[in-house]
Protein backbone atom coordinates (compact mmCIF):
# COMPACT_ATOMS: atom_id res chain seq x y z
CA UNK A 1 113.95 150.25 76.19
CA UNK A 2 111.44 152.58 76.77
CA UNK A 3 108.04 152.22 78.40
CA UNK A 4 106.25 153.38 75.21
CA UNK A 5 108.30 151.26 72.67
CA UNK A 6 107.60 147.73 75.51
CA UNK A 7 104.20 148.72 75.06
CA UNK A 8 103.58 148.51 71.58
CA UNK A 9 105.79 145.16 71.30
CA UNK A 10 103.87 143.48 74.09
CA UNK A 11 100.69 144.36 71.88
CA UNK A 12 101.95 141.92 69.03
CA UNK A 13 99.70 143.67 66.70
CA UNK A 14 96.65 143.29 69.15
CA UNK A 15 94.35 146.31 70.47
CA UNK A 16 94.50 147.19 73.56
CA UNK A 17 90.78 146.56 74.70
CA UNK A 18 92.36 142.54 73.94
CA UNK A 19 95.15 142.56 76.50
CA UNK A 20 94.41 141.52 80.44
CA UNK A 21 97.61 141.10 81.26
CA UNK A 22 100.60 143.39 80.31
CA UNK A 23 103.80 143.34 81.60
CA UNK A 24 106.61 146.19 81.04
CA UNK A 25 109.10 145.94 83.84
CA UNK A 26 112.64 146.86 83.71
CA UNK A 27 111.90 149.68 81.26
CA UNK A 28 112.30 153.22 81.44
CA UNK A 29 110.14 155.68 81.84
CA UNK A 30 110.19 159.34 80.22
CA UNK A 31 110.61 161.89 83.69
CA UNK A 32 109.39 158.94 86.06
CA UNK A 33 105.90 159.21 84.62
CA UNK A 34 103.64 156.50 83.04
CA UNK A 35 103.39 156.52 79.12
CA UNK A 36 102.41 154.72 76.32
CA UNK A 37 99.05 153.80 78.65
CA UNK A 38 95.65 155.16 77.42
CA UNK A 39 92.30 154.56 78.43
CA UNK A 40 91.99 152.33 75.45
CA UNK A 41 92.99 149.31 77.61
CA UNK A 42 89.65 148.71 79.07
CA UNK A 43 89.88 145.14 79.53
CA UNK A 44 93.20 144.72 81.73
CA UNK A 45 93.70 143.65 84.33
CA UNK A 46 97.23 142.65 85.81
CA UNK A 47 99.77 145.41 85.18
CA UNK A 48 103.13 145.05 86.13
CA UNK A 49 105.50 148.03 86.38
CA UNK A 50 108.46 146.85 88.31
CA UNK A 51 111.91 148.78 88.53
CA UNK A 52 110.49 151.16 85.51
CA UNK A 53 111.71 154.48 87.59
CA UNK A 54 108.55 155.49 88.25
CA UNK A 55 108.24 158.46 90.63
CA UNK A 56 104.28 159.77 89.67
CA UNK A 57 101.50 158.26 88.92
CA UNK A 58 99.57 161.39 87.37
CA UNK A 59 99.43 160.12 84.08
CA UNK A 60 98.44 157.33 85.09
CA UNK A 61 95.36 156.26 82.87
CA UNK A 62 91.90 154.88 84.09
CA UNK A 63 91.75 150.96 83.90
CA UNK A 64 88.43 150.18 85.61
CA UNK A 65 89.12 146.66 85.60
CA UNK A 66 92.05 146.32 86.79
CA UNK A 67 92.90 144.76 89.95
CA UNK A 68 96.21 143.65 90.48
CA UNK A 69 98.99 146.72 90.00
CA UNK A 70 102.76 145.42 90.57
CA UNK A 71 104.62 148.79 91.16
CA UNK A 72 107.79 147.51 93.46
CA UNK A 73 111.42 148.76 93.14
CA UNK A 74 110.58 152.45 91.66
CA UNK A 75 110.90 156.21 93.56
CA UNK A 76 107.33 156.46 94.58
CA UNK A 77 106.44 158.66 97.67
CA UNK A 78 103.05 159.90 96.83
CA UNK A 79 99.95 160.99 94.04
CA UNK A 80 98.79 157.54 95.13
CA UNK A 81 95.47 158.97 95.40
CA UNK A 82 95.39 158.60 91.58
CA UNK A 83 94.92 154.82 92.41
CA UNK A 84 91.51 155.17 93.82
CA UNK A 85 90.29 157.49 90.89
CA UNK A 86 91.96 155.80 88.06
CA UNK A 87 91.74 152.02 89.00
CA UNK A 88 89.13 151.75 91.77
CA UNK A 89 88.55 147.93 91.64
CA UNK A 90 92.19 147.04 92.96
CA UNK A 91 91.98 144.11 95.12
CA UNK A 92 96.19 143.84 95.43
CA UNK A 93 98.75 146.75 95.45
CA UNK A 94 102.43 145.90 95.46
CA UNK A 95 104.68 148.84 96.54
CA UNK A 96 107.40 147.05 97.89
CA UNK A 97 111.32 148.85 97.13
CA UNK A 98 109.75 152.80 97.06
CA UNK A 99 110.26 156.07 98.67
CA UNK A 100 107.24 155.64 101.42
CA UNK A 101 108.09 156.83 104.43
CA UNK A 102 105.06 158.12 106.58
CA UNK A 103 101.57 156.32 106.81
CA UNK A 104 100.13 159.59 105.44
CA UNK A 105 101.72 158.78 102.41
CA UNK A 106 99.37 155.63 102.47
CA UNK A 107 96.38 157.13 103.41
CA UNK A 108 95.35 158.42 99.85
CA UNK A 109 94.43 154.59 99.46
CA UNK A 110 91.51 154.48 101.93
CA UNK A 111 89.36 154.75 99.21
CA UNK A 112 90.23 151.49 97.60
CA UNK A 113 87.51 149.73 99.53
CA UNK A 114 88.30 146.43 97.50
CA UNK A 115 91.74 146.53 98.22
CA UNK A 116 92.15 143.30 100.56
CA UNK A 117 96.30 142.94 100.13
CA UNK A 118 98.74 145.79 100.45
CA UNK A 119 102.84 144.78 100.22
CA UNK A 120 105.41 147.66 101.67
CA UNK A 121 107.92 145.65 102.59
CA UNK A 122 111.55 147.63 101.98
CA UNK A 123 109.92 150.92 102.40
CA UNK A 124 110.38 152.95 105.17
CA UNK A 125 107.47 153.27 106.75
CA UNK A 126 108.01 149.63 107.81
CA UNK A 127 110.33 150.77 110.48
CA UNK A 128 107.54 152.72 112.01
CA UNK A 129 107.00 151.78 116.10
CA UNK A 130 103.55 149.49 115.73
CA UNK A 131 103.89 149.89 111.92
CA UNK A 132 101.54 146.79 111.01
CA UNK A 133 98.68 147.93 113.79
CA UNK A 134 98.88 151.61 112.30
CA UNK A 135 98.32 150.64 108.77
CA UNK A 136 95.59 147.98 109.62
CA UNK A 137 93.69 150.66 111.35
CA UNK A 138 94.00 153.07 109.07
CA UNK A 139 93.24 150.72 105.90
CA UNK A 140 90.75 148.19 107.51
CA UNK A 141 89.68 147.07 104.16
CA UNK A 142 93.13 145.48 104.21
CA UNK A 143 93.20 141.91 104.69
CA UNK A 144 97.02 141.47 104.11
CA UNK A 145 99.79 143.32 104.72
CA UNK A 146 103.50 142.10 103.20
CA UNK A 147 101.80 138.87 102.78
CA UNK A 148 100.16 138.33 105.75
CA UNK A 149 97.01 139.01 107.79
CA UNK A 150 96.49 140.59 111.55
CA UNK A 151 97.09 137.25 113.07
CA UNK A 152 100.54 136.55 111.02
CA UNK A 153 98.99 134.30 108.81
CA UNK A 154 100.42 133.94 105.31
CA UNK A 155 98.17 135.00 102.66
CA UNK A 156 97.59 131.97 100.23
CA UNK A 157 98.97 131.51 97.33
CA UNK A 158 96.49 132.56 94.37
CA UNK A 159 97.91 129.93 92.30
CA UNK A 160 97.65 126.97 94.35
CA UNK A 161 94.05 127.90 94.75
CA UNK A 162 93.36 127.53 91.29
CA UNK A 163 95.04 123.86 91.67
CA UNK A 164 92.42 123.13 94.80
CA UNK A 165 89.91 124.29 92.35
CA UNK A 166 91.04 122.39 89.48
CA UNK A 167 91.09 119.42 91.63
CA UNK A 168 87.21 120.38 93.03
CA UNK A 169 86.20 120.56 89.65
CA UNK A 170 86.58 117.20 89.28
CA UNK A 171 90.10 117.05 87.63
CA UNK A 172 92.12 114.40 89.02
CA UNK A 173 96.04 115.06 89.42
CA UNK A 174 98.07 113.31 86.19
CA UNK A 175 99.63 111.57 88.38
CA UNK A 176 96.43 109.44 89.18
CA UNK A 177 96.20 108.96 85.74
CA UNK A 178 99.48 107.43 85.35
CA UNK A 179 99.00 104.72 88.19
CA UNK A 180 95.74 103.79 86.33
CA UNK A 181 96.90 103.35 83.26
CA UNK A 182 100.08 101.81 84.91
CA UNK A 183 98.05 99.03 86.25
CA UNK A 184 95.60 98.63 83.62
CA UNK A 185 98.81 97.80 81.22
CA UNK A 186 99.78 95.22 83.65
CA UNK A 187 96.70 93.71 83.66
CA UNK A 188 96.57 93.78 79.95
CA UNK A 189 100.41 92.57 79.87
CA UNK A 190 99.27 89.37 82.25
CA UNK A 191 96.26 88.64 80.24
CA UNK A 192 98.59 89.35 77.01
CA UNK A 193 101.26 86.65 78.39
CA UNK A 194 98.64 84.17 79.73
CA UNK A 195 97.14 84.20 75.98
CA UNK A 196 100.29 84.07 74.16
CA UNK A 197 101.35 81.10 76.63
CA UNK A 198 98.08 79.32 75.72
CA UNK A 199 98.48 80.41 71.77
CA UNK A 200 102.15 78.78 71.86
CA UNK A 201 101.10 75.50 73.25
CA UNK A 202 98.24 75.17 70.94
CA UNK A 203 100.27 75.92 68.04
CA UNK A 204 102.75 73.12 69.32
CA UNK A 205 100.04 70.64 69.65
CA UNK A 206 99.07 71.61 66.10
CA UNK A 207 102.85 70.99 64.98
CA UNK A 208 103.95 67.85 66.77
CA UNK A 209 100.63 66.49 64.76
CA UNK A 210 101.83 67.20 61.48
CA UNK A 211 104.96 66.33 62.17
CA UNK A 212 102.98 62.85 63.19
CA UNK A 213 101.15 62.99 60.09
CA UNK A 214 103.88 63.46 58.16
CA UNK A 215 106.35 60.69 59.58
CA UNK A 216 102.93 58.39 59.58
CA UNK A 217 102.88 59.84 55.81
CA UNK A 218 106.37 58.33 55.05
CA UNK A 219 105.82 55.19 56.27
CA UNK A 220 102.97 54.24 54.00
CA UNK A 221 104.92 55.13 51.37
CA UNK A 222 107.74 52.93 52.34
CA UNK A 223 105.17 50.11 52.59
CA UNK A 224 103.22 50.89 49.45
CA UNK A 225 107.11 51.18 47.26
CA UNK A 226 108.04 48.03 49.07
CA UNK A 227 104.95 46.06 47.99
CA UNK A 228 105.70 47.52 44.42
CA UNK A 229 108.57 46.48 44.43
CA UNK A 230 107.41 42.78 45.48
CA UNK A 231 104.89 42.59 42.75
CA UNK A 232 107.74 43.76 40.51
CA UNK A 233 109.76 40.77 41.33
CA UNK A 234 107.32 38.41 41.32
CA UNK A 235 106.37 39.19 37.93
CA UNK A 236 109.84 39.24 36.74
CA UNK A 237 109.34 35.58 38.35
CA UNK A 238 106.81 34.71 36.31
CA UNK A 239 107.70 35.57 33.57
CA UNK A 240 110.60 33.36 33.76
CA UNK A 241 109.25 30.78 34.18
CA UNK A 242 106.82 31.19 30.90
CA UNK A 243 110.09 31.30 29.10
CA UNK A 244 111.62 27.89 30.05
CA UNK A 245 108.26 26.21 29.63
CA UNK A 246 108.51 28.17 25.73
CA UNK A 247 112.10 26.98 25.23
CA UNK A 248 111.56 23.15 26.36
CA UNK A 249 108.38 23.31 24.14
């Protein structure tokens, strides 16, 4: 696909003054120039152009906010002075995988004075005797060069600080929340069982005295049929005896 066509699908229907971020690697580009860019995308900043065959930056429009530029893995060897006209806020430069072979080819970037990280590795110029002390002399705006300072220490990682400041900010890991929660459901799990345990034996109490009522129930109504029943036969008794008195009269 071609860099112009990835453009106008990455816009999803948006204009360009609303993209920050725009990403068109692995396309093609028409005679290793940049197209499909115009000054109309006044608000980005992060463009990635990675393995697009880029061999010029010329056309290369002006994106005053911009400050990261991924440009690895194309034919570049020079115009980089375009950089410092057209984006002169750049803070990182990635020109890893191109065609730069002498540190005059890097000197057009002296007037990026933000520029603080610089990444060349598979170029060249790499192979240059005192290579790293050359470019940090000539660029001494440069904090980092192929990831990593004067001293050899690695350049940190732009993500994790946004998880330190996350974490600053007040915002504890999830996995704090979990235990938490964890042991605030076992405390409500214990209290849970120790109330259910007490509900149960209440609830037995309540039954064994019904089923006491109820047996103590039955019995008085044994007694009160058997007493009944006495009365019956005592009247059946009586009566009797009225009717032998009745007959010998």
């Amino acid at each position: 696909m071609d860099m112009k066509k990835r453009i106008t699908l990455e816009l999803r229907n948006r204009s360009p003054a609303e993209i920050a971020e725009l990403v068109v690697d692995n396309s093609r580009s028409a005679d290793g120039q940049v197209e499909g860019l115009t000054d109309a995308f006044t608000e980005l900043e992060f463009l990635s152009m990675v393995n697009v065959g880029l061999s010029s930056l010329s056309k290369l429009p002006s994106l005053p906010k911009l400050h990261k530029l991924e440009l690895s893995d194309n034919n570049l060897s020079g115009s980089l002075e375009t950089l410092s006209e057209k984006c002169p806020n750049l803070t990182y430069l990635n020109l890893s995988g191109n065609k730069i072979k002498e540190l005059s080819n890097v000197e057009a970037l002296v007037n990026l004075k933000s520029l603080q990280s610089l990444d060349l590795f598979n170029c060249e110029i790499t192979s240059l005797e005192d290579y790293r002390e050359s470019v940090f002399e000539l660029l001494p705006q440069v904090t980092y060069l192929d990831g990593f300072d004067q001293e050899d220490n690695e350049a940190p990682d732009s993500e994790a600080e946004d998880d330190d400041e996350d974490g600053e900010d007040g915002v504890a890991p999830v996995g704090d929340y979990d235990d938490e929660d964890d042991e605030d459901e076992d405390e409500d799990g214990s209290e849970g069982g120790e109330v259910g345990a007490l509900s149960f034996q209440v609830n037995r109490a309540a039954q064994d005295e019904d089923d006491d009522d109820d047996e103590f129930g039955d019995e008085e109504e044994e007694e009160e049929h058997a007493g009944l029943q006495g009365e019956k036969r005592k009247r059946d008794v009586d009566d009797e005896g009225e009717d032998e008195e009745d007959d010998e009269d």
